[in-house]
PDB file of N, CA and C in Angstrom:
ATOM      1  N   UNK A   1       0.843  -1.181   0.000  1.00  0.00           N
ATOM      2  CA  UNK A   1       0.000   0.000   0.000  1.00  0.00           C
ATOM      3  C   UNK A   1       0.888   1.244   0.000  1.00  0.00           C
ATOM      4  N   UNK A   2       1.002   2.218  -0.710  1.00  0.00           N
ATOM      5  CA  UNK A   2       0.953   3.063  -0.871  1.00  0.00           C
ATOM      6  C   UNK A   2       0.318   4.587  -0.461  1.00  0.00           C
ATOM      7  N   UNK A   3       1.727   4.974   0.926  1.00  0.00           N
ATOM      8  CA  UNK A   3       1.015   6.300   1.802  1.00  0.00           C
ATOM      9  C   UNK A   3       1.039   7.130   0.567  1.00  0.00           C
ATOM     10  N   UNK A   4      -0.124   8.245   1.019  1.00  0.00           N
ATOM     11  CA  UNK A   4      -0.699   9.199   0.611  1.00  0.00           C
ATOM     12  C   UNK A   4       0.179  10.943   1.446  1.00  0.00           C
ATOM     13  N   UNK A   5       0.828  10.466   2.325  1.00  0.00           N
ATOM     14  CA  UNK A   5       1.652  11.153   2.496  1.00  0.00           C
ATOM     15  C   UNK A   5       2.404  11.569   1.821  1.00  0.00           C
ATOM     16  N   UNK A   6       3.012  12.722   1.592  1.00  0.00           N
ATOM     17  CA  UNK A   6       4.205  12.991   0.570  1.00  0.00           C
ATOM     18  C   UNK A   6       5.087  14.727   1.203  1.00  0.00           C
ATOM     19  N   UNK A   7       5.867  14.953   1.216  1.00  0.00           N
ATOM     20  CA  UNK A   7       6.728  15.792   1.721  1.00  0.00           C
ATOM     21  C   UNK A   7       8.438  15.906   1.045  1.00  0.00           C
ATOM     22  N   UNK A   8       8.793  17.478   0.499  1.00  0.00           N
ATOM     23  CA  UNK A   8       9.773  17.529  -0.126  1.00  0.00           C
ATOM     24  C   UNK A   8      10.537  16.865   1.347  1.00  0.00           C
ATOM     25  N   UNK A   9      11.860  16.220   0.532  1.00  0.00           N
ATOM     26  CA  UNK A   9      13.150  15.599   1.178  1.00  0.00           C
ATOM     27  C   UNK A   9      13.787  16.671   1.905  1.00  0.00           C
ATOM     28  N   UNK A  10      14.318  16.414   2.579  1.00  0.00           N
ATOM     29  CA  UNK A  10      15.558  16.895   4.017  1.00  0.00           C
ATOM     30  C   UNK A  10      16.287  17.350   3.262  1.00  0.00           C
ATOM     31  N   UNK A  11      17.218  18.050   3.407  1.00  0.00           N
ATOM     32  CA  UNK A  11      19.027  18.081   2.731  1.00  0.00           C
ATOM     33  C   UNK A  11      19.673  17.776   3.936  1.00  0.00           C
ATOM     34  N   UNK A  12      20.679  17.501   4.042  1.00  0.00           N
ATOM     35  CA  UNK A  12      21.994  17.304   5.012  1.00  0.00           C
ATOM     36  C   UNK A  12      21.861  18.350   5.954  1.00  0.00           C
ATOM     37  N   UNK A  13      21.993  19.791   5.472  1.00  0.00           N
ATOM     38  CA  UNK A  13      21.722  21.006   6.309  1.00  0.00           C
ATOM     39  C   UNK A  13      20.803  20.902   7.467  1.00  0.00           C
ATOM     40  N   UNK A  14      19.240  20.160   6.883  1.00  0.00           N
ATOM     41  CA  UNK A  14      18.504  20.329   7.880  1.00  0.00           C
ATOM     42  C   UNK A  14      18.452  19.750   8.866  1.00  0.00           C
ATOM     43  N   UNK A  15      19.107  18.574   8.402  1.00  0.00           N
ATOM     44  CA  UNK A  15      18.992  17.620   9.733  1.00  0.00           C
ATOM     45  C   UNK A  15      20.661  17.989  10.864  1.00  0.00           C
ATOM     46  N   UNK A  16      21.495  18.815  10.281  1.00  0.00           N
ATOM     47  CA  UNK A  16      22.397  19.241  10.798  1.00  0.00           C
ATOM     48  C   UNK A  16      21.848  20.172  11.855  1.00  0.00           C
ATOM     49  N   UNK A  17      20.984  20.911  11.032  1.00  0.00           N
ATOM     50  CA  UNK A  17      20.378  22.208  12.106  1.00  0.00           C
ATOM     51  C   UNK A  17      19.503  21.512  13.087  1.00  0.00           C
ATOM     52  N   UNK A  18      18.631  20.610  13.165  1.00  0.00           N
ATOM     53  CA  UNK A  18      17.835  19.862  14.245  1.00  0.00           C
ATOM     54  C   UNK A  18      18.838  19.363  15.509  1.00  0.00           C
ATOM     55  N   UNK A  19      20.008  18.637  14.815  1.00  0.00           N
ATOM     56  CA  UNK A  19      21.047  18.171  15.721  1.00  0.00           C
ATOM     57  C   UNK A  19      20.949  19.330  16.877  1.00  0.00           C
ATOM     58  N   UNK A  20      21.930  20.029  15.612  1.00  0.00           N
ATOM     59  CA  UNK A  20      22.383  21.567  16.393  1.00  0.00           C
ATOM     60  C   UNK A  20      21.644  22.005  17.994  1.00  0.00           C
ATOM     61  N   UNK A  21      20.121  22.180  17.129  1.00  0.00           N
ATOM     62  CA  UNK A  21      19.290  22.692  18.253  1.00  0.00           C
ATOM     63  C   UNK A  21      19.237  21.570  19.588  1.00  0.00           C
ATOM     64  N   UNK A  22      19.544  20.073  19.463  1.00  0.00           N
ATOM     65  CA  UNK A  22      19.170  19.212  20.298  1.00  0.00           C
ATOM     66  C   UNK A  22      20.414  19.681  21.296  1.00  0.00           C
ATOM     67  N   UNK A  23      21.544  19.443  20.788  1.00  0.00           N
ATOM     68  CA  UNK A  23      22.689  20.254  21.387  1.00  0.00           C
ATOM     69  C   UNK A  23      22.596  21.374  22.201  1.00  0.00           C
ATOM     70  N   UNK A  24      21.887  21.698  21.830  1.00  0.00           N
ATOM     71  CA  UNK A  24      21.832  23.280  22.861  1.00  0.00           C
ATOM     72  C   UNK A  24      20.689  23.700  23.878  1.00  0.00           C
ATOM     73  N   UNK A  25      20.133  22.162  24.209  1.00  0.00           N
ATOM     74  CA  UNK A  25      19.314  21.579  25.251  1.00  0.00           C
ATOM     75  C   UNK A  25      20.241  20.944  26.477  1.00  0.00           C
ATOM     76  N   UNK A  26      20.007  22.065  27.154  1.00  0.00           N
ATOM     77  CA  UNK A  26      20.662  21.427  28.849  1.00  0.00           C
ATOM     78  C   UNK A  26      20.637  19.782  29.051  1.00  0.00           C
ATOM     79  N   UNK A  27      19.541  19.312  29.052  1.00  0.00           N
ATOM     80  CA  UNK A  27      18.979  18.079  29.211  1.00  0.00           C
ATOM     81  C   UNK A  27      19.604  17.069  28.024  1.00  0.00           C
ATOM     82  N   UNK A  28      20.119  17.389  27.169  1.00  0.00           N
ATOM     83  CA  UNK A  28      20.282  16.137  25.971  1.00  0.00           C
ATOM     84  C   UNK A  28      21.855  16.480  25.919  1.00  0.00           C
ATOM     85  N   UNK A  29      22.608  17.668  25.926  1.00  0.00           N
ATOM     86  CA  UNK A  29      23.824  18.096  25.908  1.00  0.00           C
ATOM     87  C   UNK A  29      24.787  17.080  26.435  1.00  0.00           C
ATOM     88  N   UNK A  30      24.801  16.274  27.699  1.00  0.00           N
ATOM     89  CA  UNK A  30      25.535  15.877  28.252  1.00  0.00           C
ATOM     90  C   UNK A  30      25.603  14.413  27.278  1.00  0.00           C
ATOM     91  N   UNK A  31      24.236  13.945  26.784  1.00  0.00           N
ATOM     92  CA  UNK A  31      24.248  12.805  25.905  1.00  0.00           C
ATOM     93  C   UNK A  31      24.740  12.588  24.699  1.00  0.00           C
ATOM     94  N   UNK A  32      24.861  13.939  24.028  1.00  0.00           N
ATOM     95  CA  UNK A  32      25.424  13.914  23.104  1.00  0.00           C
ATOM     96  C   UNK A  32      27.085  14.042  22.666  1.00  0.00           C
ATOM     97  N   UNK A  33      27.465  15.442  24.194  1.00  0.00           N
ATOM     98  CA  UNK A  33      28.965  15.266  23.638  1.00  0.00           C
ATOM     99  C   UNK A  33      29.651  14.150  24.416  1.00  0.00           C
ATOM    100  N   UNK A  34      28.949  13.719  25.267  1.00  0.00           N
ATOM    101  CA  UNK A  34      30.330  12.950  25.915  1.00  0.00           C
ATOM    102  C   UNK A  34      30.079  11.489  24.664  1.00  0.00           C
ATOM    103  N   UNK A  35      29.337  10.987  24.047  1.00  0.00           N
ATOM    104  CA  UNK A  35      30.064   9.925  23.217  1.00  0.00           C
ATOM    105  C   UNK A  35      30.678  10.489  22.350  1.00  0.00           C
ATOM    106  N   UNK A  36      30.281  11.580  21.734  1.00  0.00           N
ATOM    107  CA  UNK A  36      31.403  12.561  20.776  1.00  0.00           C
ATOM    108  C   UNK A  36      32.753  12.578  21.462  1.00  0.00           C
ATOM    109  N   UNK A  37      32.846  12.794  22.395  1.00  0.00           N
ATOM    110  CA  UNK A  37      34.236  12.513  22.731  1.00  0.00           C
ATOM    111  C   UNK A  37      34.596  11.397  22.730  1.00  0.00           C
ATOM    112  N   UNK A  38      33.861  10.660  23.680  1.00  0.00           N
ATOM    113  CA  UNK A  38      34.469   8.877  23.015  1.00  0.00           C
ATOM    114  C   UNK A  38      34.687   8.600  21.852  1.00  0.00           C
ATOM    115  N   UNK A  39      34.319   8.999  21.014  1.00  0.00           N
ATOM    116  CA  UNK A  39      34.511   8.642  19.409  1.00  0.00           C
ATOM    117  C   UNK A  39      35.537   9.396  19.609  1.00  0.00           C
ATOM    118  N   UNK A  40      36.342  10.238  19.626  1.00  0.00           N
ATOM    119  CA  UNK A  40      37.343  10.968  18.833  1.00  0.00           C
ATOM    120  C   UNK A  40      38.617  10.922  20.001  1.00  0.00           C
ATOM    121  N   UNK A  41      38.477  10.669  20.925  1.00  0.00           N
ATOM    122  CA  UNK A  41      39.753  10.376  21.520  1.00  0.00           C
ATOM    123  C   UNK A  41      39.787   8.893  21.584  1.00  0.00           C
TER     124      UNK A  41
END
């Protein structure tokens, strides 16, 4: 079946900018950079 939904696509940008904003939530901040740091050190 076939949704009836339909919506232009994301670009890279946007979903960069959603990140972004999650980032700059007190509450999610701590979740996000500290595995960012695990990944890179």
């Amino acid at each position: 079946m076939v949704s009836s939904f339909t919506s232009a696509p994301r670009s890279g940008f946007y979903y960069f900018a959603q990140g972004w904003k999650l980032v700059s939530q007190p509450g999610i901040r701590r979740f996000v950079i500290l595995p960012l740091l695990v990944n890179i050190c």
